[in-house]
N, C-alpha and C. Protein backbone atom coordinates (compact mmCIF):
# COMPACT_ATOMS: atom_id res chain seq x y z
N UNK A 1 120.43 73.82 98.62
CA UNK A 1 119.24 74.20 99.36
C UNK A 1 118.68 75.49 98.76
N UNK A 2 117.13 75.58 98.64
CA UNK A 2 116.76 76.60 97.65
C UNK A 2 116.44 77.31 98.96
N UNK A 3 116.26 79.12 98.99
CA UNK A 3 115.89 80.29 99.72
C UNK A 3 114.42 80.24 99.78
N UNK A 4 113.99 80.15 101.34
CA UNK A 4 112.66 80.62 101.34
C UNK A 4 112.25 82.07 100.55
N UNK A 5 110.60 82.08 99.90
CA UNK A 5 111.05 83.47 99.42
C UNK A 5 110.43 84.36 100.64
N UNK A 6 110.66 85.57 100.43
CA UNK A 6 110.75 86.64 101.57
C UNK A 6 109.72 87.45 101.24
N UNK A 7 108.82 86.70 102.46
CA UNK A 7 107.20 87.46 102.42
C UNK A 7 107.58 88.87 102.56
N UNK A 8 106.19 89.56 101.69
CA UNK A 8 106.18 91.00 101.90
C UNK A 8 105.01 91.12 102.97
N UNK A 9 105.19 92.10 103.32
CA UNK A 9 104.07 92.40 104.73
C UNK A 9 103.53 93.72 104.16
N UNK A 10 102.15 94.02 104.33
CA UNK A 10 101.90 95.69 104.25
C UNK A 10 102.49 96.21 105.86
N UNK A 11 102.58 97.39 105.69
CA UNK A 11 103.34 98.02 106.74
C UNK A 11 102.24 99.68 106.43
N UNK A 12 101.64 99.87 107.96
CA UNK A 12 101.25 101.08 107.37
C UNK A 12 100.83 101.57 108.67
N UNK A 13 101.40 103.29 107.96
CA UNK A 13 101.92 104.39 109.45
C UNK A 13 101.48 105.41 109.25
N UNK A 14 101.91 106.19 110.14
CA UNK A 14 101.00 107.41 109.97
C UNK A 14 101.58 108.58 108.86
N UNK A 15 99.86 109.18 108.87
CA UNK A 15 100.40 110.27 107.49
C UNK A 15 101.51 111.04 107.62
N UNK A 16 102.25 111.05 106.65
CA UNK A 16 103.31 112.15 106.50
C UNK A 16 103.07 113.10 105.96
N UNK A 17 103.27 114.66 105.99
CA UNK A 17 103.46 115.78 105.38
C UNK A 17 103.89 115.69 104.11
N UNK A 18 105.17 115.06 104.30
CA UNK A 18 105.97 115.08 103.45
C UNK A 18 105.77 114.24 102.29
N UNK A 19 104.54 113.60 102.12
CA UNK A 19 104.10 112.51 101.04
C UNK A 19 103.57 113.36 99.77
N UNK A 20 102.74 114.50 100.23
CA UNK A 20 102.38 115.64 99.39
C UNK A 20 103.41 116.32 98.20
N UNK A 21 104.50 116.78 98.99
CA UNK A 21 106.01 117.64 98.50
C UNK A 21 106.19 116.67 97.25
N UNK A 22 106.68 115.37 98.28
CA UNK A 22 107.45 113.93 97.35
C UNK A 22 106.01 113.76 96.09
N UNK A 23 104.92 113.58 96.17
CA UNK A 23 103.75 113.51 95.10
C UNK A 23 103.86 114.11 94.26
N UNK A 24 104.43 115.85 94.44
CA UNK A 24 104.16 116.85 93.62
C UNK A 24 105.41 116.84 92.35
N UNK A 25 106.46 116.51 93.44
CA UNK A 25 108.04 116.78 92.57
C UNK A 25 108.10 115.22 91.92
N UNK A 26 107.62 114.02 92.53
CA UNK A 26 107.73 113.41 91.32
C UNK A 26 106.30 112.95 89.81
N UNK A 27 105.37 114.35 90.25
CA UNK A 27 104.63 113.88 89.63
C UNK A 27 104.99 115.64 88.00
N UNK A 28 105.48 116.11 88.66
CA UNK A 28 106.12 117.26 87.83
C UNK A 28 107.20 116.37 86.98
N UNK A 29 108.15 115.64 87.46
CA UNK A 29 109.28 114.66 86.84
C UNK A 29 108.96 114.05 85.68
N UNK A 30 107.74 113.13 86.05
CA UNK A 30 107.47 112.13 85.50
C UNK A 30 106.41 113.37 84.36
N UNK A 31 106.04 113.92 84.16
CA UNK A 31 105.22 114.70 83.19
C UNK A 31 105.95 115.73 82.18
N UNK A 32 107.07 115.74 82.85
CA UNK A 32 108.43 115.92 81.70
C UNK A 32 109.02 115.02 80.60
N UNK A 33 109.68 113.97 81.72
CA UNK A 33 109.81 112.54 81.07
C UNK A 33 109.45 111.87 80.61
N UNK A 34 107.79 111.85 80.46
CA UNK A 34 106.86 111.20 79.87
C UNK A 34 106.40 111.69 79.09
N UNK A 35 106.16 113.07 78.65
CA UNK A 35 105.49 113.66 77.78
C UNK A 35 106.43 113.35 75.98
N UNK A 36 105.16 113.27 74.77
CA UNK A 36 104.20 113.51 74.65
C UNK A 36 102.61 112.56 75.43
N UNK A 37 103.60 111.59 75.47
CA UNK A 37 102.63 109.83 75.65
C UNK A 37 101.58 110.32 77.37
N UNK A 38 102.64 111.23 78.41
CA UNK A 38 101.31 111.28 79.61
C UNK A 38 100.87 112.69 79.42
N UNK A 39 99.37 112.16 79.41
CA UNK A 39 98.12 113.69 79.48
C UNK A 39 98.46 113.89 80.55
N UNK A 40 98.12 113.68 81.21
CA UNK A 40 97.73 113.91 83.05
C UNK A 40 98.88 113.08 84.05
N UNK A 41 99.73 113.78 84.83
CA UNK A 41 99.82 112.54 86.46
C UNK A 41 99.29 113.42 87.42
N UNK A 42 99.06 112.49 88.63
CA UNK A 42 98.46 112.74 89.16
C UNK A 42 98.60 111.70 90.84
N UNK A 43 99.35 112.63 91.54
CA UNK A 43 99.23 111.87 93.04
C UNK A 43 98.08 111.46 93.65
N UNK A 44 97.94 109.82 93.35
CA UNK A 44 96.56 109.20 94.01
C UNK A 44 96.48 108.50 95.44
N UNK A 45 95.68 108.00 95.51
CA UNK A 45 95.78 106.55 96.73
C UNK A 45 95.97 107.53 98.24
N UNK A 46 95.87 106.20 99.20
CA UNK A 46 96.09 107.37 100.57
C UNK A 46 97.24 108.25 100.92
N UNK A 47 98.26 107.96 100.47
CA UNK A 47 99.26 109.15 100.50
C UNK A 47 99.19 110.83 99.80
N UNK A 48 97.73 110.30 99.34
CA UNK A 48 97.30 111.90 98.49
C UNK A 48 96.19 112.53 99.51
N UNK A 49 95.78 111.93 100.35
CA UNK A 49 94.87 112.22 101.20
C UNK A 49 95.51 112.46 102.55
N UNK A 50 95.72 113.94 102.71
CA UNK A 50 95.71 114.46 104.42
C UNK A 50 94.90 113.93 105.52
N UNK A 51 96.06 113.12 106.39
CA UNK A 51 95.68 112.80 107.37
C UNK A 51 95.24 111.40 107.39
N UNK A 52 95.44 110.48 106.21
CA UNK A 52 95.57 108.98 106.15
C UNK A 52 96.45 108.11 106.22
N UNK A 53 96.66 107.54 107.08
CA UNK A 53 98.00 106.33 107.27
C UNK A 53 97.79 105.65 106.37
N UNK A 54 99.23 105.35 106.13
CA UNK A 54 99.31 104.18 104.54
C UNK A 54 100.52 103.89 104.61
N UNK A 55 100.30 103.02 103.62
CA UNK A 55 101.89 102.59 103.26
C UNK A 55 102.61 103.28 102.53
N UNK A 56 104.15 103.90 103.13
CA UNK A 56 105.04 104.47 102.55
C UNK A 56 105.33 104.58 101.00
N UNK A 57 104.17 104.32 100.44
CA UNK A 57 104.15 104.10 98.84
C UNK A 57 103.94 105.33 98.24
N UNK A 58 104.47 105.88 97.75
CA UNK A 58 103.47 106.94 96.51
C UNK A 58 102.40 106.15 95.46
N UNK A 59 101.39 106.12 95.31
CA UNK A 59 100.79 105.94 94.19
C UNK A 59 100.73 107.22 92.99
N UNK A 60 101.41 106.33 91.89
CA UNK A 60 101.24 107.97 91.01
C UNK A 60 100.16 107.55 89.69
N UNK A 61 99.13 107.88 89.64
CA UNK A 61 98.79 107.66 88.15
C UNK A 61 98.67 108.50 86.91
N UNK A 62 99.38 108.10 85.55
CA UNK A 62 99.56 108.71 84.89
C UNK A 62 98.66 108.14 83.62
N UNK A 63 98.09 109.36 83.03
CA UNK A 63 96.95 108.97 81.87
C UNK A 63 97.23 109.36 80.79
N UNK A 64 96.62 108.06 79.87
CA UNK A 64 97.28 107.98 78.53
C UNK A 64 96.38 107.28 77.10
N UNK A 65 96.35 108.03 76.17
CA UNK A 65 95.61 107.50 74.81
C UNK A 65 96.05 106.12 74.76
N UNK A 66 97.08 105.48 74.78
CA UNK A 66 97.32 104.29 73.96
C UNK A 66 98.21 103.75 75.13
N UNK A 67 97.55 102.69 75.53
CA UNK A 67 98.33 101.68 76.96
C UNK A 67 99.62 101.28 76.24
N UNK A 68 99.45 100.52 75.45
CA UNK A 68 101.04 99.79 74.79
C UNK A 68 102.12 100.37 74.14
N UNK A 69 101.34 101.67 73.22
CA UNK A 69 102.56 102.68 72.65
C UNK A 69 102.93 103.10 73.96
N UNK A 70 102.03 103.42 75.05
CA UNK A 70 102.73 104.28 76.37
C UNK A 70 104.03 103.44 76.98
N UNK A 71 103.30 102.31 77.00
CA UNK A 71 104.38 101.61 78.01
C UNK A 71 105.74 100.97 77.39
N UNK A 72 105.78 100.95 75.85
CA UNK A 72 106.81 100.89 75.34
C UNK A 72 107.68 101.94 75.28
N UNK A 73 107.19 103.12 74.77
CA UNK A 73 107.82 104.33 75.42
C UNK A 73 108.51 104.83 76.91
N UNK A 74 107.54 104.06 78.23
CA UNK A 74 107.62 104.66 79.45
C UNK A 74 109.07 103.33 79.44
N UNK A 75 109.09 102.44 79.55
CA UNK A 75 110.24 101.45 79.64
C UNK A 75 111.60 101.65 80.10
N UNK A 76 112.14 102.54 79.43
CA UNK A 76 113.27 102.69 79.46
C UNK A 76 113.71 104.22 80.64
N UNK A 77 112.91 105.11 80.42
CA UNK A 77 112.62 106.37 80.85
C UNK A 77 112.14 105.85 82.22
N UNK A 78 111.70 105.12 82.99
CA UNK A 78 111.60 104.84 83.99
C UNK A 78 112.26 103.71 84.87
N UNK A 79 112.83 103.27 83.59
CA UNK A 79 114.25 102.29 84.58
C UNK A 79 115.13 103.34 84.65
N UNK A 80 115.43 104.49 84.25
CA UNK A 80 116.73 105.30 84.92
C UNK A 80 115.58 105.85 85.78
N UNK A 81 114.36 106.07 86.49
CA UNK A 81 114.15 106.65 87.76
C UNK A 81 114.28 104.80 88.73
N UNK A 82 114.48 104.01 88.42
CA UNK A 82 114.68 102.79 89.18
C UNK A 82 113.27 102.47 88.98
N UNK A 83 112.48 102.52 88.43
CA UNK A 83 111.07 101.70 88.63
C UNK A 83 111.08 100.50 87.47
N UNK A 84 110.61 99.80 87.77
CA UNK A 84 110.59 97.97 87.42
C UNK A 84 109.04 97.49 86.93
N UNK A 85 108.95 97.47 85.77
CA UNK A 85 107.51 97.02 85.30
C UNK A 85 107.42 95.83 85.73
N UNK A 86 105.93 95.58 85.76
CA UNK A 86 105.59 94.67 87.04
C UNK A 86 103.90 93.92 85.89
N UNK A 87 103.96 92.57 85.76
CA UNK A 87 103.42 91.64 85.01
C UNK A 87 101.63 92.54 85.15
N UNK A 88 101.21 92.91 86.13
CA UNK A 88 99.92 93.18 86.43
C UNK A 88 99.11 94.35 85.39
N UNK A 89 98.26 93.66 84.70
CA UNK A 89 97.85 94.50 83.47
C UNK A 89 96.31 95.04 83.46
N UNK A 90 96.26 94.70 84.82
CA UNK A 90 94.25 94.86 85.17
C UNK A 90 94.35 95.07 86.44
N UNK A 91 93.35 96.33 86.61
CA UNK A 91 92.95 96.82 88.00
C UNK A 91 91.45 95.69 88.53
N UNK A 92 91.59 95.58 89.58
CA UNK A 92 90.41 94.49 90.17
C UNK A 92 88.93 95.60 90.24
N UNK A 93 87.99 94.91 89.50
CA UNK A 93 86.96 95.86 88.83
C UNK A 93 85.50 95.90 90.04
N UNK A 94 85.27 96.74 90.65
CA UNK A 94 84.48 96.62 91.80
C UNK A 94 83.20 95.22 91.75
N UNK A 95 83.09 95.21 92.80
CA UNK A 95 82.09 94.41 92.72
C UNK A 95 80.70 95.29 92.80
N UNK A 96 79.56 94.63 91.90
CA UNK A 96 78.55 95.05 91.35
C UNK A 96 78.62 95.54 89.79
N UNK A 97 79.86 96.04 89.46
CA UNK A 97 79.76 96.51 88.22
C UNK A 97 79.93 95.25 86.94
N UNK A 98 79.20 95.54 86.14
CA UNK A 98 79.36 94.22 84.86
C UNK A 98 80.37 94.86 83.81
N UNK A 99 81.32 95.59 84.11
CA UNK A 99 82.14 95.95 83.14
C UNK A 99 82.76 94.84 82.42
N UNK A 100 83.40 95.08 81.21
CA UNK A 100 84.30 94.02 80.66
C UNK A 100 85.40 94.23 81.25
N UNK A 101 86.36 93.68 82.08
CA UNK A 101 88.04 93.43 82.28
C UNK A 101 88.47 94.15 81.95
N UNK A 102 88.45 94.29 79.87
CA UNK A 102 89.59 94.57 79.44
C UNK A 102 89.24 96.20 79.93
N UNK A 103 88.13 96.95 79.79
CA UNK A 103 87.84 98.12 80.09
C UNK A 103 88.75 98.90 81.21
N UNK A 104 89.09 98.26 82.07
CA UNK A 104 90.00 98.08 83.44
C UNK A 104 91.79 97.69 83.41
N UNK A 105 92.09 97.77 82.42
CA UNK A 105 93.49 97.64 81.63
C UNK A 105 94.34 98.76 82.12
N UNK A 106 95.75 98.56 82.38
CA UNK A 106 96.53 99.34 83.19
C UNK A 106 97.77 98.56 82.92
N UNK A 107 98.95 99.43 83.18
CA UNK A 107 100.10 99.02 83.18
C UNK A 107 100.60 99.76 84.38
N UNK A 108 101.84 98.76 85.23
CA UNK A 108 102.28 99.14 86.63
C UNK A 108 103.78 99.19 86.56
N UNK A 109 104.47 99.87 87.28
CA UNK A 109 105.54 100.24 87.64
C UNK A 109 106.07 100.35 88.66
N UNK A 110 107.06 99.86 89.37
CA UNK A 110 107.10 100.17 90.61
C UNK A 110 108.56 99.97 91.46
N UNK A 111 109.11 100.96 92.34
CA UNK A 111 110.74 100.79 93.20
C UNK A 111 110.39 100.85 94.49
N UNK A 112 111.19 100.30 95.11
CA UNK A 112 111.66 99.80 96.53
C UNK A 112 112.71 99.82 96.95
N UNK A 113 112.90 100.92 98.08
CA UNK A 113 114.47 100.94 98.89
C UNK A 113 114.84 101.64 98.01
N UNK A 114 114.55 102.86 97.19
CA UNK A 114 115.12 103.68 96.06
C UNK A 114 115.32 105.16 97.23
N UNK A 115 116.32 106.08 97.42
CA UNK A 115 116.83 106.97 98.12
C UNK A 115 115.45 108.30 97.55
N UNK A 116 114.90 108.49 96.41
CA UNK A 116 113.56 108.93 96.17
C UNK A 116 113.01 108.35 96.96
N UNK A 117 112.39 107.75 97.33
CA UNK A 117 111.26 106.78 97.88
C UNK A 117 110.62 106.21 97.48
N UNK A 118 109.52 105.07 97.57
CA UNK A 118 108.74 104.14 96.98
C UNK A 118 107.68 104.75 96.60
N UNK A 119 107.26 103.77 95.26
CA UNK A 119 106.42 104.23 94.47
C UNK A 119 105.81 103.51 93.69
N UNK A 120 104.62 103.44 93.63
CA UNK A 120 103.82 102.28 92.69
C UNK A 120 103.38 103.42 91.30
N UNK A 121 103.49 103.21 90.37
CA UNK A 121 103.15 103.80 89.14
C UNK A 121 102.04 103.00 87.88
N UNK A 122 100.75 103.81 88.18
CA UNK A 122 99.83 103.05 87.49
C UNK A 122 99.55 103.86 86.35
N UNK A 123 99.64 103.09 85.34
CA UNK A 123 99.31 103.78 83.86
C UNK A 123 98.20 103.57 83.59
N UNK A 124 97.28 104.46 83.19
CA UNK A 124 95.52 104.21 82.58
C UNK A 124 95.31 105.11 81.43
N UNK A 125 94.64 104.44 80.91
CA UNK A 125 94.02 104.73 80.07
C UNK A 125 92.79 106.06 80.33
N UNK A 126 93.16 107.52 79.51
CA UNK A 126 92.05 108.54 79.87
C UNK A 126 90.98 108.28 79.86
N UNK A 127 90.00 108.60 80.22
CA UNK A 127 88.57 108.38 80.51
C UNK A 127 88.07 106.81 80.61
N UNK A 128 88.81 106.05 81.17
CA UNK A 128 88.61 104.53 81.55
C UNK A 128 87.76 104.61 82.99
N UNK A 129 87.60 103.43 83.22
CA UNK A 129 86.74 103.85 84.76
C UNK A 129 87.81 103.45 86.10
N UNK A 130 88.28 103.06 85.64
CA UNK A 130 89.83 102.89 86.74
C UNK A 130 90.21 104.44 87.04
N UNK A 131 90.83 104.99 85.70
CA UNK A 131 91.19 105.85 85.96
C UNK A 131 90.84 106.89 86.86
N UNK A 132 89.06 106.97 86.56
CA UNK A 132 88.22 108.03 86.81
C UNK A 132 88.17 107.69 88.52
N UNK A 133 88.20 106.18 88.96
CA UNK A 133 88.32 105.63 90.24
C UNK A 133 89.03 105.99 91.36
N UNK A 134 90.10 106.05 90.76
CA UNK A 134 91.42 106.55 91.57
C UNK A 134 91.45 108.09 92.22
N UNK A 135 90.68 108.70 90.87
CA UNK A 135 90.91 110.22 91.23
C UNK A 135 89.70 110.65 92.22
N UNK A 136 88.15 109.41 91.90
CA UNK A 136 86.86 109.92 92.81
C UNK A 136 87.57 109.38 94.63
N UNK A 137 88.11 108.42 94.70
CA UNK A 137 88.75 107.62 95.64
C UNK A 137 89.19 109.14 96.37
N UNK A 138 89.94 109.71 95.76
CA UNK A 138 91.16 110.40 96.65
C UNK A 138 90.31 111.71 97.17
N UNK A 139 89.61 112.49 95.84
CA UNK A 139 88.82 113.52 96.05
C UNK A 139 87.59 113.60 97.18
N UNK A 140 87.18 111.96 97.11
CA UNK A 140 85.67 111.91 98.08
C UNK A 140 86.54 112.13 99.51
N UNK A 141 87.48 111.60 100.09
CA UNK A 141 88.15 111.50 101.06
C UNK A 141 89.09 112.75 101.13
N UNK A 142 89.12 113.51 100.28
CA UNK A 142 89.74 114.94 100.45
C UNK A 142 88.25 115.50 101.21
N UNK A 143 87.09 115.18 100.17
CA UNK A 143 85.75 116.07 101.03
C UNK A 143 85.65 115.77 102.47
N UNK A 144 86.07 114.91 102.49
CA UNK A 144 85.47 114.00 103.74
C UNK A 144 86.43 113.63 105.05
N UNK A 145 87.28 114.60 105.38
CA UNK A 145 88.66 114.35 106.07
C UNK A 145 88.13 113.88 107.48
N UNK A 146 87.26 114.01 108.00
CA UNK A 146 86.88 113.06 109.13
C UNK A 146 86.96 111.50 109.25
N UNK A 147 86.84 111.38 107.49
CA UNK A 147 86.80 109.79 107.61
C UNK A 147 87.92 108.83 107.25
N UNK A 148 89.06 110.09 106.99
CA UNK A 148 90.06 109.59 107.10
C UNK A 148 90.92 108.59 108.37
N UNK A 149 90.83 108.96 109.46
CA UNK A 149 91.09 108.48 110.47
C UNK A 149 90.64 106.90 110.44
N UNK A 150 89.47 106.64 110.62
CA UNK A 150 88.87 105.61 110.79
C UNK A 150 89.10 104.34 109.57
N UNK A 151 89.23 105.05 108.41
CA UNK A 151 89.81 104.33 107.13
C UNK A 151 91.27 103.82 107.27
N UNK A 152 92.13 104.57 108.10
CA UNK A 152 93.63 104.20 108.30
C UNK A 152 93.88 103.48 109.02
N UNK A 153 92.59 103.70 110.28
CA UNK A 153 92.70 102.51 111.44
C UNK A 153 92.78 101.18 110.78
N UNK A 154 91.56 101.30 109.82
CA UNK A 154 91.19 99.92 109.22
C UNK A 154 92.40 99.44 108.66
N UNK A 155 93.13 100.40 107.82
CA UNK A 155 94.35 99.82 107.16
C UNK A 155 95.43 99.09 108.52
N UNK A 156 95.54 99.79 108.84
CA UNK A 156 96.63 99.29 110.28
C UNK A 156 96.26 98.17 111.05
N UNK A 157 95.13 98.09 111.20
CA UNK A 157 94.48 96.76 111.47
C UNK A 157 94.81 95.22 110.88
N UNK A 158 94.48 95.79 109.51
CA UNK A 158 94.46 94.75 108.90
C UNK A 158 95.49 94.49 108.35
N UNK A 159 96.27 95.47 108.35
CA UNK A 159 97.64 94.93 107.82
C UNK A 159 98.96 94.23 108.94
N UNK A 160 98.28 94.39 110.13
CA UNK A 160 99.03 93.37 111.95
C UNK A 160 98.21 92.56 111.67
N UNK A 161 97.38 92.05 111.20
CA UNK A 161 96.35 90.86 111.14
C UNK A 161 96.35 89.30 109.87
N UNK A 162 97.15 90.08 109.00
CA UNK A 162 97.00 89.07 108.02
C UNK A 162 98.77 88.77 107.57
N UNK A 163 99.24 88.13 106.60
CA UNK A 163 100.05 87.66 106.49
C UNK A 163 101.18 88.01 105.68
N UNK A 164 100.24 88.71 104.67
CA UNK A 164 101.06 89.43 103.27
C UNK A 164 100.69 90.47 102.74
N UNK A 165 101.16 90.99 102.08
CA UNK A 165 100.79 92.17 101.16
C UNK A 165 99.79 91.59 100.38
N UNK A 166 99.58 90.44 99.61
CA UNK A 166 98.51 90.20 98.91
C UNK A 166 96.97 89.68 99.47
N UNK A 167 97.52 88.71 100.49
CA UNK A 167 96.02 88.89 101.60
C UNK A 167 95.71 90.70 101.69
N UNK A 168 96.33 90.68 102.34
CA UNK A 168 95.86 92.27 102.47
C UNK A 168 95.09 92.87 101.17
N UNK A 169 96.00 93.18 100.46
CA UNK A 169 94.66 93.46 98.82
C UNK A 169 93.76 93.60 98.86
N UNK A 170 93.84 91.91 98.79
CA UNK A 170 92.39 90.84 98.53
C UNK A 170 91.45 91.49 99.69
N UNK A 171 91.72 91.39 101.22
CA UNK A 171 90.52 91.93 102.17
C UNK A 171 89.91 93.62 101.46
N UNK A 172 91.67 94.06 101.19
CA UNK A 172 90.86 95.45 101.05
C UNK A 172 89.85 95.91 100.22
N UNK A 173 89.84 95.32 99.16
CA UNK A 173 89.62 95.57 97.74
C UNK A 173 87.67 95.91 98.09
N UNK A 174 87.34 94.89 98.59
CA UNK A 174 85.72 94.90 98.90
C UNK A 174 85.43 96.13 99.69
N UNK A 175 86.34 96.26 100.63
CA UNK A 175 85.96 97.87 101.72
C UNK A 175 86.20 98.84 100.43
N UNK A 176 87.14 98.97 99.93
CA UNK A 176 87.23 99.99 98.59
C UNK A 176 85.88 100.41 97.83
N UNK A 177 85.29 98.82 97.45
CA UNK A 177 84.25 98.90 96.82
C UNK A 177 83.06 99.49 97.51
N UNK A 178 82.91 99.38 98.82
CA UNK A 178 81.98 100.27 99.31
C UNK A 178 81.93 101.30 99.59
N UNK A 179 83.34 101.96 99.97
CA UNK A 179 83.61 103.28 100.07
C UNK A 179 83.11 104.35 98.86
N UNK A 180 83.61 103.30 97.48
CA UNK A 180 83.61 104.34 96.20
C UNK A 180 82.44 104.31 95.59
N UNK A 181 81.16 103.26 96.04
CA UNK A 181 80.01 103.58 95.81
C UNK A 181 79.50 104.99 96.77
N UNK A 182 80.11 105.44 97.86
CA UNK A 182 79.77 106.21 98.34
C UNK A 182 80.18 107.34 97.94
N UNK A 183 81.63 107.66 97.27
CA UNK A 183 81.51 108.24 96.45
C UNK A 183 80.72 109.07 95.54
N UNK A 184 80.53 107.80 94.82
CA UNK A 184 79.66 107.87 93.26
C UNK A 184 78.62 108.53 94.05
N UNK A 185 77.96 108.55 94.74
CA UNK A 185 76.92 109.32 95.44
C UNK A 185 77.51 110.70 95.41
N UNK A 186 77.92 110.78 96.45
CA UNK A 186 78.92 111.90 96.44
C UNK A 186 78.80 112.97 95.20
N UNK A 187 79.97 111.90 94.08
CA UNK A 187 79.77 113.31 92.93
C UNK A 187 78.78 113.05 92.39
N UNK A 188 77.57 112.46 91.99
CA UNK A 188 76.56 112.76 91.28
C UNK A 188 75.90 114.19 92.56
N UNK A 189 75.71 113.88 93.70
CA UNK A 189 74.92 115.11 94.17
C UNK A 189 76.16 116.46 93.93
N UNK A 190 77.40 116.05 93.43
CA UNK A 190 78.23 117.53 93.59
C UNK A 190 78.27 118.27 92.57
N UNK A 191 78.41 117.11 91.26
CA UNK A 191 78.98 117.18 90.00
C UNK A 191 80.47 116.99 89.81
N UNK A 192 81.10 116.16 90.65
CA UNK A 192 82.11 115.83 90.47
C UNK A 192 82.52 115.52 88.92
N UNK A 193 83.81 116.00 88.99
CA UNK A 193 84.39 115.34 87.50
C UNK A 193 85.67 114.85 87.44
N UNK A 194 86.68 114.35 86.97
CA UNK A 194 87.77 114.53 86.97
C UNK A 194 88.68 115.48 86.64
C-alpha cells in the first residue's frame, strides 16, 4: 500500500520580534559563507516587515553576478546549514508586465523543522527585476506600517480557507501584484532605490 502524500498547509501567525534578530544573524552567516559569489543578503518577505503575520519562514535573498556559478558554489555550503535546493528556477512575473521569464530566473533553497528555524533562500540575480521586487515589497510596507495589519489578515484568511500551500501561492500572487504596483508608485514619487 503506497502513503498518502502529506499536504502542506500555509500556517500563518502573528508577527514575531524575534524574526528580525533570526533575519539579521542568519543573513550575517550566510554573507560569510557565501562570499565571494553573494553581493548582497538581505532579510525579505513579511517576516522583514514589523508587525506582519506570516508564515514562520525567513525569506532570505541573496544577490549574485552569475545564477549557476552561484548555485554550484552555494550547494554544498548550504547543505551543512540543512537547506535543500528545491527544482524552482523562476519567480512568477507580475501580471501586466511583458518581461521575458528568463529575466525572472532564481535559484531556491530551503529547511524545515531545522532547530535554526525555517527558511526559504532565494538567489537572484543583481539588478534583475525580481530582485529589485522583493526589496520594493518589503520597503513600501516598512513606509506604510498601517497596512500591515490588514495585509496579514488577508494572509490568515486565506490560508484557513484553501487547501495547500500551493493554492495559497497561486491566490496570493495577484494581491502581490497589486500591492507592488503601488509600490512602484511609491518609489518613483520617493526615489526609491535598492
Amino acid at each position: 500500500m503506497s502513503e498518502t502524500p502529506q499536504v502542506r498547509r500555509a500556517v500563518v501567525i502573528d508577527y514575531s520580534s524575534a524574526w528580525v534578530q533570526r533575519g539579521a544573524e542568519i543573513g550575517a552567516q550566510l554573507m560569510e559563507l557565501l562570499a565571494p559569489h553573494a553581493l548582497r543578503v538581505d532579510h525579505i518577505g513579511s517576516t522583514a516587515i514589523p508587525g506582519m503575520a506570516a508564515k514562520d519562514v525567513l525569506d532570505i535573498q541573496v544577490s549574485v553576478a552569475d545564477l549557476d556559478r552561484a548555485a554550484e558554489a552555494f550547494d554544498a555550503p548550504l547543505a551543512g546549514l540543512g537547506l535543500t535546493r528545491w527544482p524552482y528556477e523562476r519567480d512568477h512575473v507580475p501580471a501586466g508586465r511583458n518581461d521575458n521569464p528568463a529575466r525572472w530566473a532564481k535559484r531556491l533553497w530551503s529547511r524545515r523543522g531545522h532547530p535554526d528555524g525555517n527558511v526559504n533562500l532565494h538567489v537572484r540575480l543583481r539588478g534583475s527585476p525580481n530582485e529589485r521586487l522583493a526589496l520594493l515589497f518589503r520597503d513600501w510596507f516598512r513606509a506604510h506600517p498601517e497596512l500591515a495589519p490588514a495585509y496579514g489578515r488577508f494572509k490568515r484568511v486565506l490560508a484557513e480557507a484553501v487547501p495547500d500551500l500551493d493554492t495559497y501561492t497561486d491566490v496570493k500572487d495577484p494581491v502581490v501584484d497589486l500591492l507592488v504596483e503601488l509600490g512602484e508608485s511609491w518609489a518613483a514619487r520617493t526615489g526609491w532605490r535598492p
